[in-house]
N, C-alpha and C. Protein backbone atom coordinates (compact mmCIF):
# COMPACT_ATOMS: atom_id res chain seq x y z
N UNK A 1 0.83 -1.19 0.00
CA UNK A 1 0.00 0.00 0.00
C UNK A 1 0.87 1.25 0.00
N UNK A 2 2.04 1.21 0.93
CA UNK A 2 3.15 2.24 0.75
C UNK A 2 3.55 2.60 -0.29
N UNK A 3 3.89 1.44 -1.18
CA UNK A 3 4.77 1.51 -2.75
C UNK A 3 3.40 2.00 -3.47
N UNK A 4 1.97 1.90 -3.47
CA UNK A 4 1.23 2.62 -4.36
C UNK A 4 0.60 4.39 -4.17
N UNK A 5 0.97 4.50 -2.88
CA UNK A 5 0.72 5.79 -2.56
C UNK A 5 1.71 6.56 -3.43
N UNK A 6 3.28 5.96 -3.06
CA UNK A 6 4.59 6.82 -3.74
C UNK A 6 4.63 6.86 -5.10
N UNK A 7 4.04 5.93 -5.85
CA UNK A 7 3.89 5.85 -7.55
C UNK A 7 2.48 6.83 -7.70
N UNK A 8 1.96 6.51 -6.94
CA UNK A 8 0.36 7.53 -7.12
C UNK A 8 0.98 8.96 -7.41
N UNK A 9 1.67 9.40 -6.31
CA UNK A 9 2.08 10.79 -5.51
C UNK A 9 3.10 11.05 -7.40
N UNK A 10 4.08 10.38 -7.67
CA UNK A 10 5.13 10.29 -8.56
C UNK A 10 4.23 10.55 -10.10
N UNK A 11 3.11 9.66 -10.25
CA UNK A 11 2.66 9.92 -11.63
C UNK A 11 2.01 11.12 -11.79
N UNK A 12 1.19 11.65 -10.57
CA UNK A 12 0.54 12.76 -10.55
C UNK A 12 1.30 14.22 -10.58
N UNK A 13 2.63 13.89 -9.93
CA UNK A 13 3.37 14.82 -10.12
C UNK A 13 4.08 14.91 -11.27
N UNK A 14 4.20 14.31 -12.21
CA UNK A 14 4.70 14.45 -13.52
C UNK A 14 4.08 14.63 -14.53
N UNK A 15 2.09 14.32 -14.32
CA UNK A 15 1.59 14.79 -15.25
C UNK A 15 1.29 16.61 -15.04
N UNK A 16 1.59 16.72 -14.04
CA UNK A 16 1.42 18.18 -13.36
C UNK A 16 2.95 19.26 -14.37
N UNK A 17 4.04 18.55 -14.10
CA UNK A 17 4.95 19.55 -14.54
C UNK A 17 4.95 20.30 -16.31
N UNK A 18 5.30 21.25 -16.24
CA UNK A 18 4.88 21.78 -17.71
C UNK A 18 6.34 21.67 -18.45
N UNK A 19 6.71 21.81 -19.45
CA UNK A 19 7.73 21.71 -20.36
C UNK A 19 7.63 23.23 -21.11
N UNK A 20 9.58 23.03 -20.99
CA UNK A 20 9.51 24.27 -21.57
C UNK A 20 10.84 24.27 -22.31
N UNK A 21 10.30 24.55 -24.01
CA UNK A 21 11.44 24.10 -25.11
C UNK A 21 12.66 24.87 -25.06
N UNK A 22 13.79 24.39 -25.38
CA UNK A 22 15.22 25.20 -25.44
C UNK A 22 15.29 26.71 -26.30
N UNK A 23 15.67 27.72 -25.92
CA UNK A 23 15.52 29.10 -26.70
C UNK A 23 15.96 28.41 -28.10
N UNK A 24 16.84 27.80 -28.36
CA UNK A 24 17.66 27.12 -29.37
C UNK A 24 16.36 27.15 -30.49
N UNK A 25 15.60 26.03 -29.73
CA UNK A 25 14.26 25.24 -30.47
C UNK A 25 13.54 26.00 -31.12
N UNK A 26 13.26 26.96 -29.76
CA UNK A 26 11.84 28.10 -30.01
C UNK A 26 12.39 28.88 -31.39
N UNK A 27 13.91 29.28 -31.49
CA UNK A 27 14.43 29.86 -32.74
C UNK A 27 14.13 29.04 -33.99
N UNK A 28 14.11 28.24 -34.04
CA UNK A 28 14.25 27.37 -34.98
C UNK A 28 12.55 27.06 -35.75
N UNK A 29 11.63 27.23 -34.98
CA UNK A 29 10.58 26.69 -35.18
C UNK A 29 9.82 27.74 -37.02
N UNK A 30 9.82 27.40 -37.65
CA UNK A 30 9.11 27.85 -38.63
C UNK A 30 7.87 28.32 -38.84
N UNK A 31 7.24 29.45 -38.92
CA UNK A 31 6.42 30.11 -38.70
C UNK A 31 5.29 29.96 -40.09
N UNK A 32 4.25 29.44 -39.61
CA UNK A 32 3.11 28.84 -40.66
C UNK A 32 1.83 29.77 -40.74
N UNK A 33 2.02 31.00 -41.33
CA UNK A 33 0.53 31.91 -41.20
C UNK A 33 -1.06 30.88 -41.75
N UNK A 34 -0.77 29.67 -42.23
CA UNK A 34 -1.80 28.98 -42.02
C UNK A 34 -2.69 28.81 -40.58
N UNK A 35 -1.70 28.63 -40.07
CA UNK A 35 -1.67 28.19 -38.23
C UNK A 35 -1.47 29.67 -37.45
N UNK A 36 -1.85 30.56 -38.15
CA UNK A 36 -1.21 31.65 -37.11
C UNK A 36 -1.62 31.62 -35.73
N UNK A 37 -2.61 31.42 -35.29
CA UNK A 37 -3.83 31.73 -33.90
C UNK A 37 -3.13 29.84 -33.32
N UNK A 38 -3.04 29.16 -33.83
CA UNK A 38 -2.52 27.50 -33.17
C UNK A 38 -0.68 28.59 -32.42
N UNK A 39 0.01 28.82 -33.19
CA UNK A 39 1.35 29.35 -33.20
C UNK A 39 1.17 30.83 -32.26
N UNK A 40 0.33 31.36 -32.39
CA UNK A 40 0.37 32.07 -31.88
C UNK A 40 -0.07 31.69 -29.98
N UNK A 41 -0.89 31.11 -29.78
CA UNK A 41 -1.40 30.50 -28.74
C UNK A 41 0.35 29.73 -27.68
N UNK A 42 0.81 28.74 -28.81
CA UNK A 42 2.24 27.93 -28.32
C UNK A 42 2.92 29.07 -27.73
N UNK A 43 3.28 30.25 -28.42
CA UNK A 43 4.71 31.24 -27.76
C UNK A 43 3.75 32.22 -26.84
N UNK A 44 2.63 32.27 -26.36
CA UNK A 44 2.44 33.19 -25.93
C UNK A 44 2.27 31.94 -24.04
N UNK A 45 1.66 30.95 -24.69
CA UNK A 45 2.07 30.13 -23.38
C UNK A 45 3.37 29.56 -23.08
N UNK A 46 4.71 29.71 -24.02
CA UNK A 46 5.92 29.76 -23.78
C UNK A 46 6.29 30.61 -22.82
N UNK A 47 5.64 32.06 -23.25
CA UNK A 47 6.19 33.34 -22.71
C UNK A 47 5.49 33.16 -21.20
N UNK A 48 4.37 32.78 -21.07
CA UNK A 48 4.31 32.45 -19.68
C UNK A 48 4.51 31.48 -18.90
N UNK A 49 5.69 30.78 -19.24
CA UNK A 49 6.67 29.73 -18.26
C UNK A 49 8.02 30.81 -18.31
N UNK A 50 7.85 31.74 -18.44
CA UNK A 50 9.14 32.53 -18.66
C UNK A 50 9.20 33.27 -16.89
N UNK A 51 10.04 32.75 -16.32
CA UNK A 51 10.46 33.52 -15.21
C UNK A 51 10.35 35.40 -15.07
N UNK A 52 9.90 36.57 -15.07
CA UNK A 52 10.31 37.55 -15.34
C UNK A 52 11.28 38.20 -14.36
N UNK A 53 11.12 37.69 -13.03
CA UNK A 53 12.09 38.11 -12.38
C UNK A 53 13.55 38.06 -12.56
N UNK A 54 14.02 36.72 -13.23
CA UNK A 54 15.17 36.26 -13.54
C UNK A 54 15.80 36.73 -14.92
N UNK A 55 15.08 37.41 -15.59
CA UNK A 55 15.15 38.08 -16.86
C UNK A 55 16.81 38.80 -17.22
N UNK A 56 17.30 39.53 -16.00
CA UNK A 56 18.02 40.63 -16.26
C UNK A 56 19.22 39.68 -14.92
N UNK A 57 18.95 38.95 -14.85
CA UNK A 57 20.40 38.33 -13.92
C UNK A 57 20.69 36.97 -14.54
N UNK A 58 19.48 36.19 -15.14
CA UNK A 58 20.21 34.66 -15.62
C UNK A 58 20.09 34.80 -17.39
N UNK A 59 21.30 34.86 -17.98
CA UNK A 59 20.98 34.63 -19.11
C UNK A 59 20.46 33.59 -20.40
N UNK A 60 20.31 32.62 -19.73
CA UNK A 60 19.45 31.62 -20.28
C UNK A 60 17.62 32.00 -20.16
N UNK A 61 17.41 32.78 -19.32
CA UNK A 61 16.44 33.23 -19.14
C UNK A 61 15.93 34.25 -20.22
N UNK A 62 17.07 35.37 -20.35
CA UNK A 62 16.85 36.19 -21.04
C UNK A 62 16.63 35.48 -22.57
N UNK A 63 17.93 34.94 -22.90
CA UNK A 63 17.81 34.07 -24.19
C UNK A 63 16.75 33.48 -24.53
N UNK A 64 15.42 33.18 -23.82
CA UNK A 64 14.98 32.34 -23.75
C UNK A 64 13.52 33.80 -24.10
N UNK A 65 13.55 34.33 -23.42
CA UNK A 65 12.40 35.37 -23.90
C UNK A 65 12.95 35.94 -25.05
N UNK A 66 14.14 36.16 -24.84
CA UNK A 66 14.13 37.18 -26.40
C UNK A 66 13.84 36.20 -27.88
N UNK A 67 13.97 34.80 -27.55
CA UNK A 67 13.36 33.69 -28.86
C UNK A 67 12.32 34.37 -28.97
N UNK A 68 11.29 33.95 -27.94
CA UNK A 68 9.98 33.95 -27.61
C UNK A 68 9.37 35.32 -28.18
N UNK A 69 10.28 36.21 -27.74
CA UNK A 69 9.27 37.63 -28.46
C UNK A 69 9.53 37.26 -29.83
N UNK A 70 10.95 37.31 -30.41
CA UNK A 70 11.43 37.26 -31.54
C UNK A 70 10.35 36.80 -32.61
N UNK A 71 10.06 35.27 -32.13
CA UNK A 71 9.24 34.29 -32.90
C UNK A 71 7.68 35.07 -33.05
N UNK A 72 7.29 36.11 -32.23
CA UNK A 72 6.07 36.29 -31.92
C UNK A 72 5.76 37.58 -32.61
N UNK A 73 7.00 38.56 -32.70
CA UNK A 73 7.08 39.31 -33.43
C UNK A 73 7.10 39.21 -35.33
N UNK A 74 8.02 38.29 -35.30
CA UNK A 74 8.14 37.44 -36.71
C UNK A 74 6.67 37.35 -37.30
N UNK A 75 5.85 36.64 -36.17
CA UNK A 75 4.50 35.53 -36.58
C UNK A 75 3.69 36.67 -36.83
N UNK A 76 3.52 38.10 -35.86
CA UNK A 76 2.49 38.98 -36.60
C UNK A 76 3.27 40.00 -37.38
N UNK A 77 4.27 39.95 -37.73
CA UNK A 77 4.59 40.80 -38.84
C UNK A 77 4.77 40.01 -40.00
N UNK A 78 4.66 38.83 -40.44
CA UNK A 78 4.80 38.18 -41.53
C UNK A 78 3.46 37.77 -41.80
N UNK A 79 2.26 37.50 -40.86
CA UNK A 79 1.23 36.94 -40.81
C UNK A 79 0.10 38.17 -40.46
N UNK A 80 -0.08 38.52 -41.72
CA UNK A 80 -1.23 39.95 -41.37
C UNK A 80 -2.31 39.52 -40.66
């Protein structure tokens, strides 16, 4: 009963955690004005796993928003 509480506690907590793609990735991703509002929806819930406090002291952080606008900026200026 012990060992199913701790797998209970373990699966629930992993369907809980959110993912959040490498600035690398987010650069990379190709921008489809077919999909604009699908694409647009992905980076704007990117942008909110984005730490803002940590913005201006960790630079993986920063790197990581400036994809995120980048891509978002891209998506409505290429995608009227």
């Amino acid at each position: 009963m012990k060992y199913l509480v701790i797998l209970l506690s373990l699966a629930l907590t992993a369907c809980a955690t959110q993912h959040r793609a490498p600035a690398g990735d987010i650069r990379g991703v190709y921008i489809d004005c077919t999909n604009r509002a699908a694409f647009e929806s992905y980076f704007n819930r990117q942008l909110s796993l984005t730490d803002m406090q940590r913005i201006e002291s960790d630079p993986q952080e920063r790197q990581y928003y400036a994809a995120i606008k980048d891509r978002l900026w891209t998506l409505r200026s290429v995608c009227h």
